[in-house]
Protein backbone atom coordinates (compact mmCIF):
# COMPACT_ATOMS: atom_id res chain seq x y z
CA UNK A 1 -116.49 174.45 -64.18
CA UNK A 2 -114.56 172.40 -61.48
CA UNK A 3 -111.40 172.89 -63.69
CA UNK A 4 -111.99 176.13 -63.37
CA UNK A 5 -112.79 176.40 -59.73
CA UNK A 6 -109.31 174.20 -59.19
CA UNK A 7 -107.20 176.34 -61.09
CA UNK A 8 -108.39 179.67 -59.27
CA UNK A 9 -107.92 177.69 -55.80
CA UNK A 10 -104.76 177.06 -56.86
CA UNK A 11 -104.02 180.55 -57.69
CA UNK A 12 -105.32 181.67 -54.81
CA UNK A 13 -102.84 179.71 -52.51
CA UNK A 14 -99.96 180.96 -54.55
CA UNK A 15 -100.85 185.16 -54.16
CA UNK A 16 -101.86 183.88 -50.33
CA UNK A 17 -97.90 182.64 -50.34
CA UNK A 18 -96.38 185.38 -51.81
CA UNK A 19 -98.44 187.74 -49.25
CA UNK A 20 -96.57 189.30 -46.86
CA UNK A 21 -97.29 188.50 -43.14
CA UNK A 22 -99.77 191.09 -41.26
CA UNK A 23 -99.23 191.65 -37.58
CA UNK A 24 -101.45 194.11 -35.70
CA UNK A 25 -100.86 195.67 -31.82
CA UNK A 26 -104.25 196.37 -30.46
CA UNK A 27 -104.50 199.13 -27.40
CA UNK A 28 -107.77 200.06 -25.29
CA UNK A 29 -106.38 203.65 -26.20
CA UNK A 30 -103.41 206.15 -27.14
CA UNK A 31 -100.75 205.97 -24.46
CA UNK A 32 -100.74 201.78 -23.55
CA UNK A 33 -97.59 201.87 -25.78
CA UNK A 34 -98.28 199.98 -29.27
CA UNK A 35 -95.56 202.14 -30.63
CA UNK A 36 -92.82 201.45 -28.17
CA UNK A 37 -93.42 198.21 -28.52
CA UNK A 38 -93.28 197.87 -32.47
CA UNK A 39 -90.03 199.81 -31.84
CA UNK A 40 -89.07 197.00 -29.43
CA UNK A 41 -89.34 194.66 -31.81
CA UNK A 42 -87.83 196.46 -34.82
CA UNK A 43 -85.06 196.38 -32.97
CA UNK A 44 -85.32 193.02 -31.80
CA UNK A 45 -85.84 192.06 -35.67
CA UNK A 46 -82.77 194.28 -36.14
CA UNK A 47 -80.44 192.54 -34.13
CA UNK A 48 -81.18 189.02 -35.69
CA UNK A 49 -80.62 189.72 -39.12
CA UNK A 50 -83.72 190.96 -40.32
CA UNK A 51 -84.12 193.68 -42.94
CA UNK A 52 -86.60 196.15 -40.92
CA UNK A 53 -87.59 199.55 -41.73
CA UNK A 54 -89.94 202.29 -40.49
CA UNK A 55 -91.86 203.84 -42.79
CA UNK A 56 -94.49 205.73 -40.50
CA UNK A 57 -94.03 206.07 -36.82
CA UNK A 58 -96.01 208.66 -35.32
CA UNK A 59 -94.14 209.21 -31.48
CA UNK A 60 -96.22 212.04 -30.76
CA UNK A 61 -93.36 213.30 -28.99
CA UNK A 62 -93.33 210.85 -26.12
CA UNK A 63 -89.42 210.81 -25.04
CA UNK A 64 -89.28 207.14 -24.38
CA UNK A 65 -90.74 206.38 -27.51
CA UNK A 66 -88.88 208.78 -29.82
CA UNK A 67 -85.37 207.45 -27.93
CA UNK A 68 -86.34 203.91 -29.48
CA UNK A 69 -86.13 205.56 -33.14
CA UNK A 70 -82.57 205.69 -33.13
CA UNK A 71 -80.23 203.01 -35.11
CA UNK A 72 -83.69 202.07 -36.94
CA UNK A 73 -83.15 202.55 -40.76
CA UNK A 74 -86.80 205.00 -41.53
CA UNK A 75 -87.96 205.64 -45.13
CA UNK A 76 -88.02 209.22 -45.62
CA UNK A 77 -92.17 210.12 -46.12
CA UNK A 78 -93.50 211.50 -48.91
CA UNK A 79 -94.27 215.32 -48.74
CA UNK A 80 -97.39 217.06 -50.22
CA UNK A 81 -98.89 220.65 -50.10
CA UNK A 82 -102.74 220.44 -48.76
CA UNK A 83 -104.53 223.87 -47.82
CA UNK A 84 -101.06 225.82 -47.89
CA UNK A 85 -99.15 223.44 -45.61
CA UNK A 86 -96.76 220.85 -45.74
CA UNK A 87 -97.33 217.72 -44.97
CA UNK A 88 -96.37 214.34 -44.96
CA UNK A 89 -97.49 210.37 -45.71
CA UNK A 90 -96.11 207.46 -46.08
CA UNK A 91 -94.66 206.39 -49.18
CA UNK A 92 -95.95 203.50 -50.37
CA UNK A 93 -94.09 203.29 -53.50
CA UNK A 94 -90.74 204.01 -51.95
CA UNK A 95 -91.56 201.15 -49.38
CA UNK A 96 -92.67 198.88 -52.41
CA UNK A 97 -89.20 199.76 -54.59
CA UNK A 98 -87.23 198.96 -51.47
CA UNK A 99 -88.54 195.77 -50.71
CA UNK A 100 -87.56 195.54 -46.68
CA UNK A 101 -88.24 192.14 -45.30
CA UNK A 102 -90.55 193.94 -42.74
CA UNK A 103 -92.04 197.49 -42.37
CA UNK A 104 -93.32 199.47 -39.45
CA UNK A 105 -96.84 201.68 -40.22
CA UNK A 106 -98.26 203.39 -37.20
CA UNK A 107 -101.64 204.64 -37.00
CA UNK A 108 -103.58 201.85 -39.26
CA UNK A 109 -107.15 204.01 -39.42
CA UNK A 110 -105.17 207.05 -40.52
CA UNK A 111 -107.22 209.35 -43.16
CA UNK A 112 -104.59 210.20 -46.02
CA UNK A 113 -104.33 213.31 -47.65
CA UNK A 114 -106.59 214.61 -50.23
CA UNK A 115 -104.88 213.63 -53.34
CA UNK A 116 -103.34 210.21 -52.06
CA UNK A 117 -103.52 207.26 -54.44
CA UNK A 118 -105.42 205.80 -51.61
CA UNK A 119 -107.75 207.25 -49.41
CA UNK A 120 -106.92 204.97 -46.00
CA UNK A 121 -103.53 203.89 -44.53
CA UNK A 122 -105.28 200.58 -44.11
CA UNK A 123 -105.79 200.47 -48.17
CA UNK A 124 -101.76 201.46 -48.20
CA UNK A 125 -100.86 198.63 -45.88
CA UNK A 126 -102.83 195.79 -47.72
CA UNK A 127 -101.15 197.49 -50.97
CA UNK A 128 -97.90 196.50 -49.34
CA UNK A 129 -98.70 193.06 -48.65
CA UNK A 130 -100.22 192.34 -51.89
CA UNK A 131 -96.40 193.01 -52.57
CA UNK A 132 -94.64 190.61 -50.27
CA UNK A 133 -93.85 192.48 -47.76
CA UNK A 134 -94.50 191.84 -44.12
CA UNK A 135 -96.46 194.37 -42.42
CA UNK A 136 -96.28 195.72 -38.45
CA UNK A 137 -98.82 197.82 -37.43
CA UNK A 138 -101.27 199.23 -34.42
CA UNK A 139 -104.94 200.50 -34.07
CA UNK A 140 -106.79 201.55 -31.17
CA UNK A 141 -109.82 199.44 -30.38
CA UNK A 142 -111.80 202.60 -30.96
CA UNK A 143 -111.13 202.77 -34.80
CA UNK A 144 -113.12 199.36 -35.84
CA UNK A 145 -116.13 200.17 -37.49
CA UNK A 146 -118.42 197.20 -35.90
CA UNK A 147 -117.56 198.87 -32.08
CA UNK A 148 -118.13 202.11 -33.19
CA UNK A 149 -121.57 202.59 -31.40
CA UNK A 150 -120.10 200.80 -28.72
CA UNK A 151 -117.66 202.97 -28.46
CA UNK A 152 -119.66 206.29 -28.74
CA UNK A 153 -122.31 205.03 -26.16
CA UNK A 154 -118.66 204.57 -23.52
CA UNK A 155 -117.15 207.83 -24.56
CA UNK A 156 -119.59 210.08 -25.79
CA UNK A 157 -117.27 210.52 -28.55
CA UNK A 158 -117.65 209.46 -32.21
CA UNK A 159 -114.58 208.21 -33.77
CA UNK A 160 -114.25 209.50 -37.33
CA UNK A 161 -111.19 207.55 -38.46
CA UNK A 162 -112.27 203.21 -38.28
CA UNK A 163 -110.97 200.77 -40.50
CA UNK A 164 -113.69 197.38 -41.61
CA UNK A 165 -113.63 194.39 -39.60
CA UNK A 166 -112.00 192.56 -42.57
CA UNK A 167 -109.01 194.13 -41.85
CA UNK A 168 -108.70 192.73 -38.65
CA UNK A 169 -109.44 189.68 -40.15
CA UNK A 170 -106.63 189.51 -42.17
CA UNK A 171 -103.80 189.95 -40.09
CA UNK A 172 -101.53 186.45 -39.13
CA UNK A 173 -101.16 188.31 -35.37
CA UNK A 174 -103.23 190.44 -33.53
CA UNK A 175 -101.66 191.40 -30.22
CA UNK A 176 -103.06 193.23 -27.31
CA UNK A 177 -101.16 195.55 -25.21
CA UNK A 178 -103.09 195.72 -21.92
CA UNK A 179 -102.67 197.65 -18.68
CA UNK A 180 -104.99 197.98 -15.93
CA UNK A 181 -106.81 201.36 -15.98
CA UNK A 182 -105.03 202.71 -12.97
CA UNK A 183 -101.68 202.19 -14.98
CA UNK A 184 -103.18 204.54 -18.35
CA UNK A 185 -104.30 206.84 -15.29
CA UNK A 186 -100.71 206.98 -14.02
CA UNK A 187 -99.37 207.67 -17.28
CA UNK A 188 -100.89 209.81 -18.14
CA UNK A 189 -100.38 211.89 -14.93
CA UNK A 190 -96.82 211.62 -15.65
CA UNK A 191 -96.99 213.19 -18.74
CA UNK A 192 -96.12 210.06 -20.63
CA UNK A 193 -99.37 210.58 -22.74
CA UNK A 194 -100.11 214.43 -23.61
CA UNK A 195 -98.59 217.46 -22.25
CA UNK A 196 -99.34 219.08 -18.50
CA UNK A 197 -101.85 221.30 -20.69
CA UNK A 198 -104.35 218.70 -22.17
CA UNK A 199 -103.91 215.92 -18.95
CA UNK A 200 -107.04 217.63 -16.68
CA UNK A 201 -109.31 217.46 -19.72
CA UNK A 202 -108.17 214.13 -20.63
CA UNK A 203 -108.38 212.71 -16.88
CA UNK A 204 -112.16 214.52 -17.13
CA UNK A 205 -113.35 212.93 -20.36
CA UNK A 206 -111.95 209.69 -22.62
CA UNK A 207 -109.76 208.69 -19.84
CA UNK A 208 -112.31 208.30 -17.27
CA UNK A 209 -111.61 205.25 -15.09
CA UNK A 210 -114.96 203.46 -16.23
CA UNK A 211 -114.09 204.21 -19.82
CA UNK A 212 -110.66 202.99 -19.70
CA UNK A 213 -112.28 199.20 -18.20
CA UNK A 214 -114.91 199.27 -20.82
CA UNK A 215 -112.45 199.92 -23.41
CA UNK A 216 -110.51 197.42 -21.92
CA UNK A 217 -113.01 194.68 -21.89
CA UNK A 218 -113.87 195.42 -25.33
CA UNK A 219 -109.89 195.21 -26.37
CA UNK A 220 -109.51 191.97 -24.53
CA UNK A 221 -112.83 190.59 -26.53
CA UNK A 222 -111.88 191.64 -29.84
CA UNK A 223 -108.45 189.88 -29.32
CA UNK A 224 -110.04 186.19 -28.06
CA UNK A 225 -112.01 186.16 -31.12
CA UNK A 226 -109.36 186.61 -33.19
CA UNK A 227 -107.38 183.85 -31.68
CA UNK A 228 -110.75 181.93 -31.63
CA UNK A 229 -111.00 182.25 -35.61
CA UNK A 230 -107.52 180.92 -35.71
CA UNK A 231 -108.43 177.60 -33.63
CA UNK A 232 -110.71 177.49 -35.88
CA UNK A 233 -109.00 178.03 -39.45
CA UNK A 234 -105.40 176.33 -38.55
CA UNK A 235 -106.49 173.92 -36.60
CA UNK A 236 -108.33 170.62 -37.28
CA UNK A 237 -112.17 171.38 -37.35
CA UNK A 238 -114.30 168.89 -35.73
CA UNK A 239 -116.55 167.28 -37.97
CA UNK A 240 -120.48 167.76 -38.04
CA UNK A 241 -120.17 171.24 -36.70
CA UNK A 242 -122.85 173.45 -38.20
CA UNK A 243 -120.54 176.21 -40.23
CA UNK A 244 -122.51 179.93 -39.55
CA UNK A 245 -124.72 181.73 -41.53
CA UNK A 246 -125.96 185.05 -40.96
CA UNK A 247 -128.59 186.97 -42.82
CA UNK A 248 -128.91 190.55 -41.81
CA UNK A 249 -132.71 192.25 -42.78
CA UNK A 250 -132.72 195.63 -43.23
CA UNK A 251 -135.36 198.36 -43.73
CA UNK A 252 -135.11 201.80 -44.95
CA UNK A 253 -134.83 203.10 -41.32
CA UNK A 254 -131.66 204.51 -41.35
CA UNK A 255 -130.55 204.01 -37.99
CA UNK A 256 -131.87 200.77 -37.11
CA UNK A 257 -130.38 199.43 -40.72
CA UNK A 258 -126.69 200.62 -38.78
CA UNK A 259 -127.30 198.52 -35.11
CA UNK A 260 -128.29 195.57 -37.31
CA UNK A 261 -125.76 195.78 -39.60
CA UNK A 262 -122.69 196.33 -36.99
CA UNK A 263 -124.25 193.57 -34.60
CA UNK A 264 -124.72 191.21 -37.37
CA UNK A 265 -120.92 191.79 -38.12
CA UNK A 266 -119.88 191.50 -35.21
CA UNK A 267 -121.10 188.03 -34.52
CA UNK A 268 -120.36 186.66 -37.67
CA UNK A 269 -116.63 188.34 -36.83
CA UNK A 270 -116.94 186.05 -33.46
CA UNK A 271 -118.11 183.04 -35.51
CA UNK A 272 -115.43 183.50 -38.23
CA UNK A 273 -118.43 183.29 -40.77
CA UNK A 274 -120.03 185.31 -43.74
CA UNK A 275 -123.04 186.80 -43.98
CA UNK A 276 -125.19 188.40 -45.93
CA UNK A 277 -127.40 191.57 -46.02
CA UNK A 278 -130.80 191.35 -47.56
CA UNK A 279 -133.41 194.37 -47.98
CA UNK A 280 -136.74 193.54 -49.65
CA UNK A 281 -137.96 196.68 -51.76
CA UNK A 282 -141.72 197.06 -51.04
CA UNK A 283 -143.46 198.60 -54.18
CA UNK A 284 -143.73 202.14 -52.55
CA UNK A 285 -139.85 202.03 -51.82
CA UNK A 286 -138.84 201.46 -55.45
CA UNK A 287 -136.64 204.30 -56.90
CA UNK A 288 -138.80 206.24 -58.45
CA UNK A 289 -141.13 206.94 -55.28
CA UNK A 290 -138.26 206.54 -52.26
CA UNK A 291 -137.63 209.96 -50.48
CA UNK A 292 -134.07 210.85 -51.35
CA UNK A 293 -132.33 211.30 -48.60
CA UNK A 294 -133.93 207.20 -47.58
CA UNK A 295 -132.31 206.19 -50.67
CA UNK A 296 -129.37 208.16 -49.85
CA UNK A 297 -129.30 206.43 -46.19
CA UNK A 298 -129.52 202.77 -47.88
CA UNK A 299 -126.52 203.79 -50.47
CA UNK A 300 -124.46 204.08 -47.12
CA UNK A 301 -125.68 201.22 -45.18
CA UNK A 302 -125.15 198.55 -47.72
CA UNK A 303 -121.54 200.72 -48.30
CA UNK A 304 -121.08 200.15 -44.66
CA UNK A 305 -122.06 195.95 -44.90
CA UNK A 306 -119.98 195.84 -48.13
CA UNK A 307 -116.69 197.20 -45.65
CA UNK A 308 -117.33 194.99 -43.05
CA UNK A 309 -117.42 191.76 -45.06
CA UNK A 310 -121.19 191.44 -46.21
CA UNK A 311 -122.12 190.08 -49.73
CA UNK A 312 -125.51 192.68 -50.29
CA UNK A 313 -128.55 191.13 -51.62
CA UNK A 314 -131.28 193.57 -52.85
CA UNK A 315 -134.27 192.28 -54.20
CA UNK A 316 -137.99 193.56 -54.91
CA UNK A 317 -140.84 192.08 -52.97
CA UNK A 318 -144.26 192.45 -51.20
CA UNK A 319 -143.93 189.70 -48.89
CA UNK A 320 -140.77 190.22 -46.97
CA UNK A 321 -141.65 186.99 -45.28
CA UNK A 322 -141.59 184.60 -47.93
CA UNK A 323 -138.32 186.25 -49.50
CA UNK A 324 -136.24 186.37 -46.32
CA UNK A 325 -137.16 182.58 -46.20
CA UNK A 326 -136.18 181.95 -50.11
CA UNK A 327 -132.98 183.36 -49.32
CA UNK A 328 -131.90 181.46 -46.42
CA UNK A 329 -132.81 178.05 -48.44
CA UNK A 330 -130.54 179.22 -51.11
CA UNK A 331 -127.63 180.64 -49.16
CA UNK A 332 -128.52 178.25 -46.66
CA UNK A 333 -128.52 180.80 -43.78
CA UNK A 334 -128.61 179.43 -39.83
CA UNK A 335 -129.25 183.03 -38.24
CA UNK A 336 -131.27 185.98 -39.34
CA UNK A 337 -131.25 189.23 -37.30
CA UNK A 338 -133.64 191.59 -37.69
CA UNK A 339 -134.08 194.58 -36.24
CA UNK A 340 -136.45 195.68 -32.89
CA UNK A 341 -139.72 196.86 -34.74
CA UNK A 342 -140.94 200.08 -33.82
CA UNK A 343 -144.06 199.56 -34.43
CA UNK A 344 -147.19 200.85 -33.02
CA UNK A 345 -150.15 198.90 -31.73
CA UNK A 346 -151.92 199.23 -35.08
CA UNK A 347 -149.30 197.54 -36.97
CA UNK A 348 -148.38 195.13 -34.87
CA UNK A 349 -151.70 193.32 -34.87
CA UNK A 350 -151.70 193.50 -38.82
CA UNK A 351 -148.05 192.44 -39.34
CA UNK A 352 -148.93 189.54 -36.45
CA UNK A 353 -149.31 186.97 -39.28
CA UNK A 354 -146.60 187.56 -41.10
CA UNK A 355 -144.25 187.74 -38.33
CA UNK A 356 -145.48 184.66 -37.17
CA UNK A 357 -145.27 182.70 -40.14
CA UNK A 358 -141.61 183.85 -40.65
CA UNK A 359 -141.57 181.90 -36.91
CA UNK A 360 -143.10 178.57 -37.84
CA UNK A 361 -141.27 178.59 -41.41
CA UNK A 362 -137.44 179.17 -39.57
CA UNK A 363 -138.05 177.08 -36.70
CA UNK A 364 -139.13 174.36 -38.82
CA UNK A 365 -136.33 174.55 -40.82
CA UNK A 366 -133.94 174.96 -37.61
CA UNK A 367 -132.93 178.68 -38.19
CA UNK A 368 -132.22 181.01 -35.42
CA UNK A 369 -133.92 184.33 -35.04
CA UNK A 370 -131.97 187.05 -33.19
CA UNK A 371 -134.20 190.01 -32.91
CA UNK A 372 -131.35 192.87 -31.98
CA UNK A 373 -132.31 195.96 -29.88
C-alpha cells in the first residue's frame, strides 16, 4: 500500500511539472481593464522572446483595448452554426496542436456553445494546461460560485455564468485590477465601458457607487486569501498548527442546504482546507418516500459541493447527532456548520436534547460549531 501511495505521489509531481502555469486577472466588474492589461503583457511577453498567442479576446469594442490587438499573433476561433447563426469559440484543439509557450483566454466563466466538447471555458482552459501550456486569463469577481448570493444580495442581479472555487484555487497568480469606484464611474461616463445608449441604465443599476465598493471589498478579499493559501503552501508551515477541517450538515431544505454549502466553502477556501458535506437520511427521507422535486433539490446541492471542492458523504440515520459526531472522529473534522434551524417552538423543545448533546460531545472533543444564518 505505501508503495503504492509513493509511486502515485510521484506521479503526481511529474503531471504537476508538466502543467502549464495558470495566471488569473480578477476585476470588481467589466470595464476595470483585465483585458488591456493581459494585452499589456502579451506584448510585454512578446518583446522578450516569448511565444504568446491569443486565442480568445473578447474587446467588446473598447478602442483602447482593440488598438492593443495589433502585432499579437491570434488563433483564428473555431466557427459553429447554433439556432441559425454563426458563431464562434475558442479552439482548443488548434491551441493544443500549436503548442504556444503562453495563451490568452478572456472571459473564464464563459458558457460554450451547445455542442462544444466542453460545456465551460473554464473546463477548456484546465484542458490546456493538462497540456503544458501556460494559461492567461480574467473573471469578474461576480462569476465565483461561493459569492454568488453575495453578489445577488449587492446587485439584485443573479449571475448565471460562475466558475467553482477550485478553479481559483488552481491558478499560480491571481491578480487584482483595482480602481476606486469613482474611477469605474468615470469610465464609464466616458464611454470607455458601454455605448452612450446603455451608460444611464448602467450608472442606475450594477454600477451604483455602493455596489461598485462592495464589489470591491469582496475583489480585494478574494485576492488576500489567495495569496494567504500561498504563504501557506510555498512557504515553511509552522509546526503544531491545527490543519482545518470542515464538515458541512445539510438537510433537505433546499435553500438553507445552498447558504451552508457556499459559506462552508468559502471558509475552507480562506483556510486553504477540505471539507466535507454530510446529510443524514432520516427513514421518511429515503428514496422511495422523498417528494421529488426534495430529491431533485439534494441532486443539485451535493452537485454544487462536489464543484466547489467538497468530498459528499451520504449516509442513512435516525440520530443525526451521533452520526455527525462518527464522522468527524473518522475524518477528523475541527468545524461543523450547520445551518440556522427554522424551527418552531414545538420542535425546538423536543430537538433540545439532541442539540445539546451534539454540544457537550464537540466541545469535549475540541470541535468548533459555526451555526451560519
Amino acid at each position: 500500500m505505501d508503495e503504492k501511495k509513493s509511486a502515485q505521489d510521484f506521479l503526481d509531481l511529474i503531471k504537476k511539472s508538466r502543467r502549464g502555469k495558470f495566471k488569473i486577472y480578477i476585476g470588481m466588474s467589466a470595464g476595470v481593464g483585465k483585458t488591456y492589461r493581459m494585452l499589456q503583457e502579451a506584448h510585454t511577453l512578446l518583446s522578450n522572446g516569448i511565444d504568446v498567442k491569443i486565442g480568445y479576446i473578447e474587446t467588446h469594442n473598447r478602442k483602447e483595448t482593440h488598438a492593443l490587438l495589433d502585432g499579437l499573433p491570434v488563433i483564428p476561433r473555431r466557427t459553429l452554426f447554433y439556432k441559425g447563426k454563426e458563431l464562434d469559440e475558442l479552439d482548443v484543439q488548434a491551441v493544443i496542436n500549436l503548442r504556444p509557450e503562453v495563451v490568452i483566454v478572456d472571459e473564464l466563466a464563459h458558457t460554450n456553445i451547445e455542442g462544444s466538447k466542453n460545456e465551460k471555458r473554464w473546463q477548456d482552459v484546465m484542458e490546456i494546461l493538462e497540456s503544458g501550456i501556460n494559461v492567461i486569463s480574467a473573471v469578474n469577481i461576480q462569476h465565483i460560485e461561493s459569492l454568488n448570493e453575495d453578489v445577488k444580495n449587492i446587485t439584485d442581479i443573479e449571475v448565471k455564468e460562475r466558475i467553482p472555487d477550485s478553479v481559483l484555487a488552481q491558478a499560480d497568480e491571481v491578480v487584482n485590477i483595482d480602481l476606486t469606484a469613482e474611477e469605474l464611474i468615470d469610465r464609464l461616463k466616458a464611454g470607455k465601458i458601454y455605448d452612450q445608449s446603455k451608460i444611464n441604465s448602467a450608472l442606475s443599476n450594477f454600477f451604483k457607487s455602493e455596489n461598485i465598493l462592495q464589489l470591491r471589498e469582496l475583489a480585494l478579499k478574494e485576492v488576500a486569501s489567495q495569496v494567504q493559501r500561498k504563504v501557506e503552501t510555498e512557504v515553511s508551515s509552522i509546526k503544531n498548527i491545527r490543519k482545518e477541517k470542515f464538515l458541512a450538515c445539510i438537510s433537505s431544505n433546499e435553500k438553507t442546504a445552498k447558504n451552508v454549502i457556499r459559506k462552508t466553502a468559502r471558509l475552507a477556501n480562506y483556510y486553504n482546507s477540505q471539507w466535507c458535506l454530510l446529510y443524514v437520511q432520516i427513514p421518511r427521507e429515503r428514496a422511495d418516500k422523498i417528494a421529488l422535486d426534495k430529491q431533485r433539490h439534494l441532486i443539485n446541492n451535493f452537485k454544487l459541493a462536489t464543484e466547489l471542492g467538497a468530498e459528499i458523504i451520504k449516509v442513512e440515520g435516525t440520530n443525526i447527532a451521533h452520526t455527525i459526531m462518527e464522522q468527524c472522529e473518522e475524518r477528523k473534522i475541527t468545524t461543523v456548520c450547520i445551518g440556522k434551524p427554522h424551527l418552531n417552538l414545538w420542535k425546538i423543545i423536543v430537538a433540545t436534547d439532541t442539540f445539546n448533546s451534539l454540544l457537550n460531545r464537540l466541545s469535549k472533543e475540541n470541535i468548533d460549531l459555526v451555526i451560519l444564518s
